[in-house]
N, C-alpha and C. Protein backbone atom coordinates (compact mmCIF):
# COMPACT_ATOMS: atom_id res chain seq x y z
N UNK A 1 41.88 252.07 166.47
CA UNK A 1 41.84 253.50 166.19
C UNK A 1 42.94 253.87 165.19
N UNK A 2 43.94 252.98 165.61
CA UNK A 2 45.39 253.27 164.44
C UNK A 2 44.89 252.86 163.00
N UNK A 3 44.16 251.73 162.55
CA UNK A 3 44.18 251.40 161.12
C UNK A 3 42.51 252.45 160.96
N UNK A 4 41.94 252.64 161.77
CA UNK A 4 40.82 253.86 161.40
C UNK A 4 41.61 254.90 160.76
N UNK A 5 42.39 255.81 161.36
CA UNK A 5 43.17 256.81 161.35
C UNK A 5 44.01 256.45 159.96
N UNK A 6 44.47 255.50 159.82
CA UNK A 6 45.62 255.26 158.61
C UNK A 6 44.50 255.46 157.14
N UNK A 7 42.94 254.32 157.56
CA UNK A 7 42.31 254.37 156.24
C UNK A 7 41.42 255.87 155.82
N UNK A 8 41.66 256.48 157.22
CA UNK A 8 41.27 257.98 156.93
C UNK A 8 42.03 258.85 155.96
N UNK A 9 43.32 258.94 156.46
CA UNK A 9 43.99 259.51 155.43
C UNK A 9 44.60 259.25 154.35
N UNK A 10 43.93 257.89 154.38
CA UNK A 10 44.31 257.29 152.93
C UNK A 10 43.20 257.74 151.94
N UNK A 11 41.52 258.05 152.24
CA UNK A 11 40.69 258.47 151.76
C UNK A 11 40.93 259.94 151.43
N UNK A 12 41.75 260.82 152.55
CA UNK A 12 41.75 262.43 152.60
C UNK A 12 42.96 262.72 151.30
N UNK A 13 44.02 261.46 151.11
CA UNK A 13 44.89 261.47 150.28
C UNK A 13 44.21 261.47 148.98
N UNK A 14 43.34 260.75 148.75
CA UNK A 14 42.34 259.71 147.25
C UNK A 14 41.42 261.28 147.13
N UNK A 15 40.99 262.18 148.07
CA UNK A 15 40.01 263.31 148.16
C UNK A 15 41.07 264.23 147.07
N UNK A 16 41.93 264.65 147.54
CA UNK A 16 42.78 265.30 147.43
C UNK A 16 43.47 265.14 145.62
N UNK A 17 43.28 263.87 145.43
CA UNK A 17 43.78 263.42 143.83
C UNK A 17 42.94 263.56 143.39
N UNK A 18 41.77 263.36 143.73
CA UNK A 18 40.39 263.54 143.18
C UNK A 18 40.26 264.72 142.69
N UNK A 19 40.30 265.31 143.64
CA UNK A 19 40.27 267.31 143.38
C UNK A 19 41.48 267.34 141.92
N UNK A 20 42.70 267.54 142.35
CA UNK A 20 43.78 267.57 141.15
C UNK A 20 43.35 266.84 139.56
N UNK A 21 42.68 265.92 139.82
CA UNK A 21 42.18 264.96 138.41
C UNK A 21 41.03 265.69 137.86
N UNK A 22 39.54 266.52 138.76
CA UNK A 22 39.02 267.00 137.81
C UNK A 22 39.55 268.18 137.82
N UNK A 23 40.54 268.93 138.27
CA UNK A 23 40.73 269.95 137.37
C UNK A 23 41.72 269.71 136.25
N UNK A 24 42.26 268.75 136.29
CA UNK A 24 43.40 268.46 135.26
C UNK A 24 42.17 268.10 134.11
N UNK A 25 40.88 267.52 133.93
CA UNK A 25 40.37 267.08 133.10
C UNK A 25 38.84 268.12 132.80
N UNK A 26 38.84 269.10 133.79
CA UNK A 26 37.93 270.13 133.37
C UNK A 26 36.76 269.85 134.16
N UNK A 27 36.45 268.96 134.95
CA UNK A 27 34.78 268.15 134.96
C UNK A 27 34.77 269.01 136.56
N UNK A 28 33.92 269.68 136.18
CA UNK A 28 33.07 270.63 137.02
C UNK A 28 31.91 270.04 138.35
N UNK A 29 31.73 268.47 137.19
CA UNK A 29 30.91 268.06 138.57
C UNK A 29 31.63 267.35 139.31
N UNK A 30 33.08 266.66 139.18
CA UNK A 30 33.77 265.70 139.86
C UNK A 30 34.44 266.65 141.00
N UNK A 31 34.69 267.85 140.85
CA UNK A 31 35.60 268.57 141.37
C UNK A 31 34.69 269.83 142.49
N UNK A 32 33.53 269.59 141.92
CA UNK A 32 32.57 270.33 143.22
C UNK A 32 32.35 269.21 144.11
N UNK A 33 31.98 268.11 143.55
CA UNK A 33 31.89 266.77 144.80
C UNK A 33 32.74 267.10 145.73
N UNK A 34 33.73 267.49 145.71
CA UNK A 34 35.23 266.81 146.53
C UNK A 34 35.32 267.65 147.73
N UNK A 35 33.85 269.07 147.69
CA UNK A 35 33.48 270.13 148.47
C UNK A 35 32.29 269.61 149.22
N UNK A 36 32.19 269.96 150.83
CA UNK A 36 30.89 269.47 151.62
C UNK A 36 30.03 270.86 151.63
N UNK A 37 29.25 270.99 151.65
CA UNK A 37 27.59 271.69 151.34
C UNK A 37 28.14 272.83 151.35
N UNK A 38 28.86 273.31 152.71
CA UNK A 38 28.84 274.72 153.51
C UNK A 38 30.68 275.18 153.36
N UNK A 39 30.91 273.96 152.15
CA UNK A 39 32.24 274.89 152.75
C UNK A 39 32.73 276.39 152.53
N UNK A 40 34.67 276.00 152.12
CA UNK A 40 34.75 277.70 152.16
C UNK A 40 36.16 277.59 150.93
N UNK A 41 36.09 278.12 149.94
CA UNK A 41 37.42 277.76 149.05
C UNK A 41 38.38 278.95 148.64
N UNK A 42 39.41 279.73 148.92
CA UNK A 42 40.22 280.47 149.47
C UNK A 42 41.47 280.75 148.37
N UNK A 43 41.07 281.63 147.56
CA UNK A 43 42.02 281.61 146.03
C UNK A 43 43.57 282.90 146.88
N UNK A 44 42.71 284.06 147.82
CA UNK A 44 43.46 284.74 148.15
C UNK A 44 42.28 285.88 148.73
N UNK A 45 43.00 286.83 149.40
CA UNK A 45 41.82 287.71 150.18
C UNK A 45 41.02 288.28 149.04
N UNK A 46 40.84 288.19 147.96
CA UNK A 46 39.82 288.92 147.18
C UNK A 46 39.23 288.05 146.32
N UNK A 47 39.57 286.79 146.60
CA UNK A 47 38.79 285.37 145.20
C UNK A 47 38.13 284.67 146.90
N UNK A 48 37.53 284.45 147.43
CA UNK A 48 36.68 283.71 148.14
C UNK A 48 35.52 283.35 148.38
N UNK A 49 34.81 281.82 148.13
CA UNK A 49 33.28 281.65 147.85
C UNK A 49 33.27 280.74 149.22
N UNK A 50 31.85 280.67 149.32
CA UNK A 50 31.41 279.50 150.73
C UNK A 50 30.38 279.07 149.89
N UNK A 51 30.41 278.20 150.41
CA UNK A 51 28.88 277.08 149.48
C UNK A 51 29.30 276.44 148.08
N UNK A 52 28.90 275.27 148.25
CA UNK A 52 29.44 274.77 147.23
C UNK A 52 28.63 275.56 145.40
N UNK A 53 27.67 275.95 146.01
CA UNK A 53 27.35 276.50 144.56
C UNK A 53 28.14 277.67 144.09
N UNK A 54 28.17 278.70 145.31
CA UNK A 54 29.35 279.68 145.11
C UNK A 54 30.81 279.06 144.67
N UNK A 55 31.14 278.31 144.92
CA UNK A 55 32.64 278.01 144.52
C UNK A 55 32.83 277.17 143.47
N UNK A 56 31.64 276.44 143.07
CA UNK A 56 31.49 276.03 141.61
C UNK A 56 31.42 277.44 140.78
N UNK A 57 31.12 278.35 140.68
CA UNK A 57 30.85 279.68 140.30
C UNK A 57 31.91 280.27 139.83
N UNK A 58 32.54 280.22 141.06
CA UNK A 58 34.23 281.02 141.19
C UNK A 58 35.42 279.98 140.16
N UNK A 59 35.09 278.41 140.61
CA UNK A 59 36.19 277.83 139.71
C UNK A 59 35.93 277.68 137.97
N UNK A 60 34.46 277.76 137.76
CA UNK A 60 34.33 278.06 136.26
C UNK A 60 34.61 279.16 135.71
N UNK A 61 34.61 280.21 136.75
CA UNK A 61 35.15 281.98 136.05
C UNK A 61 36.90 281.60 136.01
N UNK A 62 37.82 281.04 137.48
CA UNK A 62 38.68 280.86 136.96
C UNK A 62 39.59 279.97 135.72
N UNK A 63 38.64 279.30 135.61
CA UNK A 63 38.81 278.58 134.59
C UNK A 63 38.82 278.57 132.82
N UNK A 64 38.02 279.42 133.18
CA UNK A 64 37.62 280.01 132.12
C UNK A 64 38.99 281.04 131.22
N UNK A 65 39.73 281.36 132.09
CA UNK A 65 40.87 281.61 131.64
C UNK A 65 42.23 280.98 131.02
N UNK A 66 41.87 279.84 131.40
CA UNK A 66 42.95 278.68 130.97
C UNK A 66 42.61 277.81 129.21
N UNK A 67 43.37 278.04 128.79
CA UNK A 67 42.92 277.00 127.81
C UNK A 67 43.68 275.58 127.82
N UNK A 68 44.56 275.26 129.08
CA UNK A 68 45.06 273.96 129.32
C UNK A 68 45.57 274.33 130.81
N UNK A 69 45.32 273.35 131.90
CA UNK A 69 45.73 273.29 132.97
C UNK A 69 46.58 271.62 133.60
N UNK A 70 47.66 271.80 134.39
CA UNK A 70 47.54 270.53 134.46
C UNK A 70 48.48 270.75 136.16
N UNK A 71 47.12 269.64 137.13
CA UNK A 71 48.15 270.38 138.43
C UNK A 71 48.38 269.13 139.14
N UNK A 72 50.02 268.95 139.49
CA UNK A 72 50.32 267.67 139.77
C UNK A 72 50.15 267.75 141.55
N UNK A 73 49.69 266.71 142.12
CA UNK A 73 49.66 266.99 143.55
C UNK A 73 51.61 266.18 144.17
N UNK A 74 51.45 266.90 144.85
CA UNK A 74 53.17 266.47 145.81
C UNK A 74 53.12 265.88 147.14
N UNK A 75 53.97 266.28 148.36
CA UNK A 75 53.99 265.72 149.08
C UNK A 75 52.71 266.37 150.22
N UNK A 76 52.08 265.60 151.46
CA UNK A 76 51.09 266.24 151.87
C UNK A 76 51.19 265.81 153.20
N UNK A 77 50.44 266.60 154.16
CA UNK A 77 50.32 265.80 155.45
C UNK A 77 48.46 265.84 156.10
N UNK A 78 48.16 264.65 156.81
CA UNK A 78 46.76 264.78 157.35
C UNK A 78 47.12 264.90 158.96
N UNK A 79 46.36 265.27 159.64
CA UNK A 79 46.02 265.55 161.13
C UNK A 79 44.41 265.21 161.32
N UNK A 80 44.24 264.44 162.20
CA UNK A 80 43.02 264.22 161.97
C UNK A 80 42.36 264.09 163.50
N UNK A 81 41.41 265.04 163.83
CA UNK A 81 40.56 265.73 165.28
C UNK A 81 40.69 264.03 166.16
N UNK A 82 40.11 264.27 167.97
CA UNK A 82 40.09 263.17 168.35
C UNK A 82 38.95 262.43 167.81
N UNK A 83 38.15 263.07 167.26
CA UNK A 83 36.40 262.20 166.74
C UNK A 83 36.97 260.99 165.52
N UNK A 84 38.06 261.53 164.62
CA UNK A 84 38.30 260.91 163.88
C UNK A 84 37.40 261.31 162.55
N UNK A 85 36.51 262.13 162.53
CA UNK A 85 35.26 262.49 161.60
C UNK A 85 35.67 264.08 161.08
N UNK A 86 36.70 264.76 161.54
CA UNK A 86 37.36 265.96 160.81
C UNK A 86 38.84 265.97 161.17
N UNK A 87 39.33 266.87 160.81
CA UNK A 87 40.94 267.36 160.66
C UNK A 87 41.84 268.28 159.61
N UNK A 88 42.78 268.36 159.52
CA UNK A 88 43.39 269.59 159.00
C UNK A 88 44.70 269.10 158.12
N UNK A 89 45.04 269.51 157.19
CA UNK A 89 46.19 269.11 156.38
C UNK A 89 47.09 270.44 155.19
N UNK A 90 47.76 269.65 154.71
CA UNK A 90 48.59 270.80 153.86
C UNK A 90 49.56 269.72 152.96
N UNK A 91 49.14 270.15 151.59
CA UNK A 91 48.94 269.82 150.48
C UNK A 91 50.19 270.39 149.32
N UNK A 92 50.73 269.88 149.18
CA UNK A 92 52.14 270.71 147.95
C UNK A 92 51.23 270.73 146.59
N UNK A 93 51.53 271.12 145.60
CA UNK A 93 51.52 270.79 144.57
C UNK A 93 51.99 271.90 143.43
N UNK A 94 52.09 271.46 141.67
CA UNK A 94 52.68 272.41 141.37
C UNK A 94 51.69 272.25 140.24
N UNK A 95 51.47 273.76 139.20
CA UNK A 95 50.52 273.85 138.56
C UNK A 95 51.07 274.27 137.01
N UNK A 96 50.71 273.80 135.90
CA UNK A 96 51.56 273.95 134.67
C UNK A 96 49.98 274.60 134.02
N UNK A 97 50.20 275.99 132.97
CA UNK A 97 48.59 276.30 132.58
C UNK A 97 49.11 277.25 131.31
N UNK A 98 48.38 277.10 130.57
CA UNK A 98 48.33 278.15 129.48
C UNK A 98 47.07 278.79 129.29
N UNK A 99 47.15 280.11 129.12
CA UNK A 99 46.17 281.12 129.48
C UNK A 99 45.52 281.51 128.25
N UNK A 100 44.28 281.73 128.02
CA UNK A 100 43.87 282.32 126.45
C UNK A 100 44.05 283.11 126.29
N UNK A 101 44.96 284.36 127.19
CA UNK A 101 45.75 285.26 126.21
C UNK A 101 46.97 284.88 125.82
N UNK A 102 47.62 283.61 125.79
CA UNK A 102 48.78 282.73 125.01
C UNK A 102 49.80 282.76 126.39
N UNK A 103 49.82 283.40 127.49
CA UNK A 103 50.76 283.25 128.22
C UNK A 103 50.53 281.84 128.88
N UNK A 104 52.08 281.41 129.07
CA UNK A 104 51.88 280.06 129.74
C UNK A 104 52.84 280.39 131.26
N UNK A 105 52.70 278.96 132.02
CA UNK A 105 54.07 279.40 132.92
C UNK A 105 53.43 278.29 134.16
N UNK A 106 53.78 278.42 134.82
CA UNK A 106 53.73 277.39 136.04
C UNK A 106 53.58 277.94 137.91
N UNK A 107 52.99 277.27 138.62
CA UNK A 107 52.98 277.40 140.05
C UNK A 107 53.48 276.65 140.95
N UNK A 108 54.28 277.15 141.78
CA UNK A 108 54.38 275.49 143.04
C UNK A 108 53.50 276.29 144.31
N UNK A 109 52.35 275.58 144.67
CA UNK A 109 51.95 276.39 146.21
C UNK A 109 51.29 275.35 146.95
N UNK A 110 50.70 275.25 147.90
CA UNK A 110 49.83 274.58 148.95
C UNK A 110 48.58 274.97 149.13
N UNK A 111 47.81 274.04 149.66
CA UNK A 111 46.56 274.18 150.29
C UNK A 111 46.73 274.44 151.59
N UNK A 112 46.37 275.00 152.39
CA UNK A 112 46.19 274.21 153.72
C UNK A 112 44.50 274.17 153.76
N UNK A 113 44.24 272.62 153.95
CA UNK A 113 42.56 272.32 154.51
C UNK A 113 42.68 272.18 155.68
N UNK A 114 41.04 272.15 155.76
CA UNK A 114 40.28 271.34 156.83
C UNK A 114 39.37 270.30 156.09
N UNK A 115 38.90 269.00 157.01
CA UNK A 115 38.63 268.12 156.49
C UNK A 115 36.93 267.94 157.28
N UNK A 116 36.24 266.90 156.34
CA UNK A 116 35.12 267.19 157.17
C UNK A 116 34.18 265.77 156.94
N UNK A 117 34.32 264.56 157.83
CA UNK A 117 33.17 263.62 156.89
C UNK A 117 32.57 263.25 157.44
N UNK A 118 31.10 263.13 156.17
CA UNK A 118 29.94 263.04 155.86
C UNK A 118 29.49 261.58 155.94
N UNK A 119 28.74 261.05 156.70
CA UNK A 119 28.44 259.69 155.72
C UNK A 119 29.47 258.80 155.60
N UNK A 120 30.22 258.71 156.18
CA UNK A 120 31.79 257.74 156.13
C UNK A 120 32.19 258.34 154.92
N UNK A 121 31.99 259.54 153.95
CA UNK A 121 33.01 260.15 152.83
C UNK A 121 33.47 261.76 153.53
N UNK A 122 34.76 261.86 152.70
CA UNK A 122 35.55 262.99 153.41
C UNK A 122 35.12 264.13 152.35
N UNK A 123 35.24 265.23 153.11
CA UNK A 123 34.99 266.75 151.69
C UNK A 123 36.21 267.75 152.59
N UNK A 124 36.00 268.90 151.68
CA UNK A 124 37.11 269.79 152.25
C UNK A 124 36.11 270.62 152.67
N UNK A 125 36.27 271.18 153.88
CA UNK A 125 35.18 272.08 154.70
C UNK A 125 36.02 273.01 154.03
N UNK A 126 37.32 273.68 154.35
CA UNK A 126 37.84 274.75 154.15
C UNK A 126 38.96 273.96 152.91
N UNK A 127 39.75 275.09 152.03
CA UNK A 127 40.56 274.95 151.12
C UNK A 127 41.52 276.36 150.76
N UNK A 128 42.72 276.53 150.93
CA UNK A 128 43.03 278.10 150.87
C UNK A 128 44.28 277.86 150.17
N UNK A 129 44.45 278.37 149.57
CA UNK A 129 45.59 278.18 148.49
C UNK A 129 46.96 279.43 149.19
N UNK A 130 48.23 278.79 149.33
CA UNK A 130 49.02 279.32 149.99
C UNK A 130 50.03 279.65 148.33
N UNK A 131 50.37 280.52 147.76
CA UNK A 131 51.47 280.62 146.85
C UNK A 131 53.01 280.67 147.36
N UNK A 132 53.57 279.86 146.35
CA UNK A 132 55.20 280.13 147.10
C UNK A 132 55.88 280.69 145.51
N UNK A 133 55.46 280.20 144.66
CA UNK A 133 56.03 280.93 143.24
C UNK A 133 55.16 280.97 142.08
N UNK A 134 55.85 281.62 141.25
CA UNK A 134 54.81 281.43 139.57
C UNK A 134 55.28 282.01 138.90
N UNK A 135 54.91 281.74 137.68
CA UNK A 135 56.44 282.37 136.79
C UNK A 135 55.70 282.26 135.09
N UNK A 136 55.84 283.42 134.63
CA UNK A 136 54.66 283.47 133.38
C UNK A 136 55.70 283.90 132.25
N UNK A 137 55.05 283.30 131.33
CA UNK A 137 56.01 283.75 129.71
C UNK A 137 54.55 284.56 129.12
N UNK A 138 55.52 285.03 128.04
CA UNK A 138 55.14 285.94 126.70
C UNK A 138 54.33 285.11 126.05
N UNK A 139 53.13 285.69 125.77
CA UNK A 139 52.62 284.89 124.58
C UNK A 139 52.96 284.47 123.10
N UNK A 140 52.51 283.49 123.06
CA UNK A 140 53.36 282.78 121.85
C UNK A 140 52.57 283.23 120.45
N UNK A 141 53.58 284.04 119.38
CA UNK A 141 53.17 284.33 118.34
C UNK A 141 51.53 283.97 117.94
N UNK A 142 50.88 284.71 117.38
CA UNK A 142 49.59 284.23 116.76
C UNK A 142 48.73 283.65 117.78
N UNK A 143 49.03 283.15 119.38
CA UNK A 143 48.01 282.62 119.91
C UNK A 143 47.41 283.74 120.73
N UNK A 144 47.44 284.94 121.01
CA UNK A 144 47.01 285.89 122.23
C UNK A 144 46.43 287.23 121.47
N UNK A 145 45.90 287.78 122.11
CA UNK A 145 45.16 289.55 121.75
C UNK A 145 45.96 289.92 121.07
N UNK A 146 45.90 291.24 119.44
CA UNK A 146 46.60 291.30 119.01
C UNK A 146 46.84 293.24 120.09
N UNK A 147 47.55 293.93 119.76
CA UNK A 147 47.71 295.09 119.82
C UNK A 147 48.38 294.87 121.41
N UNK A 148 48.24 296.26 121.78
CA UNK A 148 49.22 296.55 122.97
C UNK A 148 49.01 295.78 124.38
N UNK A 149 47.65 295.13 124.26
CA UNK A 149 47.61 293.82 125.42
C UNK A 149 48.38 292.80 125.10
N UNK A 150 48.70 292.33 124.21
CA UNK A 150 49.57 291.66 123.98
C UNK A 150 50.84 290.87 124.29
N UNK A 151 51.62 292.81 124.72
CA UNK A 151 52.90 292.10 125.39
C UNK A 151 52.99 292.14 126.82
N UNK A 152 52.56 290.67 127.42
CA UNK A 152 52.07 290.84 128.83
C UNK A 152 53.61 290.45 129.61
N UNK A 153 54.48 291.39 130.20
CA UNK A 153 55.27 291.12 130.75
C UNK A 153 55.66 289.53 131.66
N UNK A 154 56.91 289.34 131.67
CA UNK A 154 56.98 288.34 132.26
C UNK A 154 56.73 288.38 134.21
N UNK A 155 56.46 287.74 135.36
CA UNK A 155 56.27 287.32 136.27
C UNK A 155 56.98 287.12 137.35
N UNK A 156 57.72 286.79 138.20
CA UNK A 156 58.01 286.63 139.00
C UNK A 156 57.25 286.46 140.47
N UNK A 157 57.09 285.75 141.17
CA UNK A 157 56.71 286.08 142.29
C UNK A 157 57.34 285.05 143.31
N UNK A 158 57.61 285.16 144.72
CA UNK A 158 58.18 284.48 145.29
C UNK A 158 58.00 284.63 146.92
N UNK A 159 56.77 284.44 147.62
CA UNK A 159 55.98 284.60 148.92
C UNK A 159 56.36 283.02 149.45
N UNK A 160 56.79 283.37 150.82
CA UNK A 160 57.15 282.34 151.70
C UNK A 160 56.71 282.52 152.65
């Protein structure tokens, strides 16, 4: 049950890079895989889809805002039910993005999931994005809206 349990979250770990790699590389279909049929993906109380078609939906609108993203995953932990076939975890990572209105700037926040597998493969039933900071610059000469959208103040935020 111990090396079950170890090669579990060695898969929920590989799920988890998986997710971070297609969004670092854009691919829409690698990064809906990494979702099981019914799940639920959790940007904040007013960004939330269930179903994987809904949340393919939601991450191409957010995306659509970025003209470079790149999100490194950190340290993480798995918990995994007595079945051994679901469980729950929480995920660091930090997010570097430049926006097509030229602002750039960075995130450090968490996931906390739930885990769910299919078929001897793991998906994220649930996914909710926890923020702890983010921090945005000025757009850079010539790359952003011209006129009074423009000067998009700088950012701060800092939720614990």
């Amino acid at each position: 049950v111990l090396e079950n349990s170890k090669s579990s979250s060695d898969a929920i770990s590989d799920l988890v890079h998986r997710y971070a790699d297609a969004v670092n590389h854009r691919d829409p279909a690698a990064w809906s895989a990494t979702f099981a049929s019914d799940a639920s993906w959790r940007l904040g109380s007013e960004r939330e889809a269930k179903g994987r078609v809904e949340i393919l939906s939601l991450w191409t609108r957010e995306m659509q805002k970025f003209r470079k993203v790149v999100q490194i995953v950190g340290s993480g932990s798995v918990d995994l039910d007595r079945s051994g076939r679901a469980g729950s975890g929480r995920w660091h990572f930090q997010e570097h993005f430049e926006r097509e209105d030229g602002t750039s700037g960075f995130m450090v926040a968490h996931y906390d999931d739930e885990y769910l597998q299919v078929d001897d493969r793991w998906f994220f039933a649930t996914r909710s994005l926890v923020l702890h900071h983010r921090r945005t610059s000025e757009p850079k000469a010539g790359t952003g809206p011209s006129g009074p959208e423009a000067s998009v103040p700088s950012t701060c935020q800092n939720s614990d």
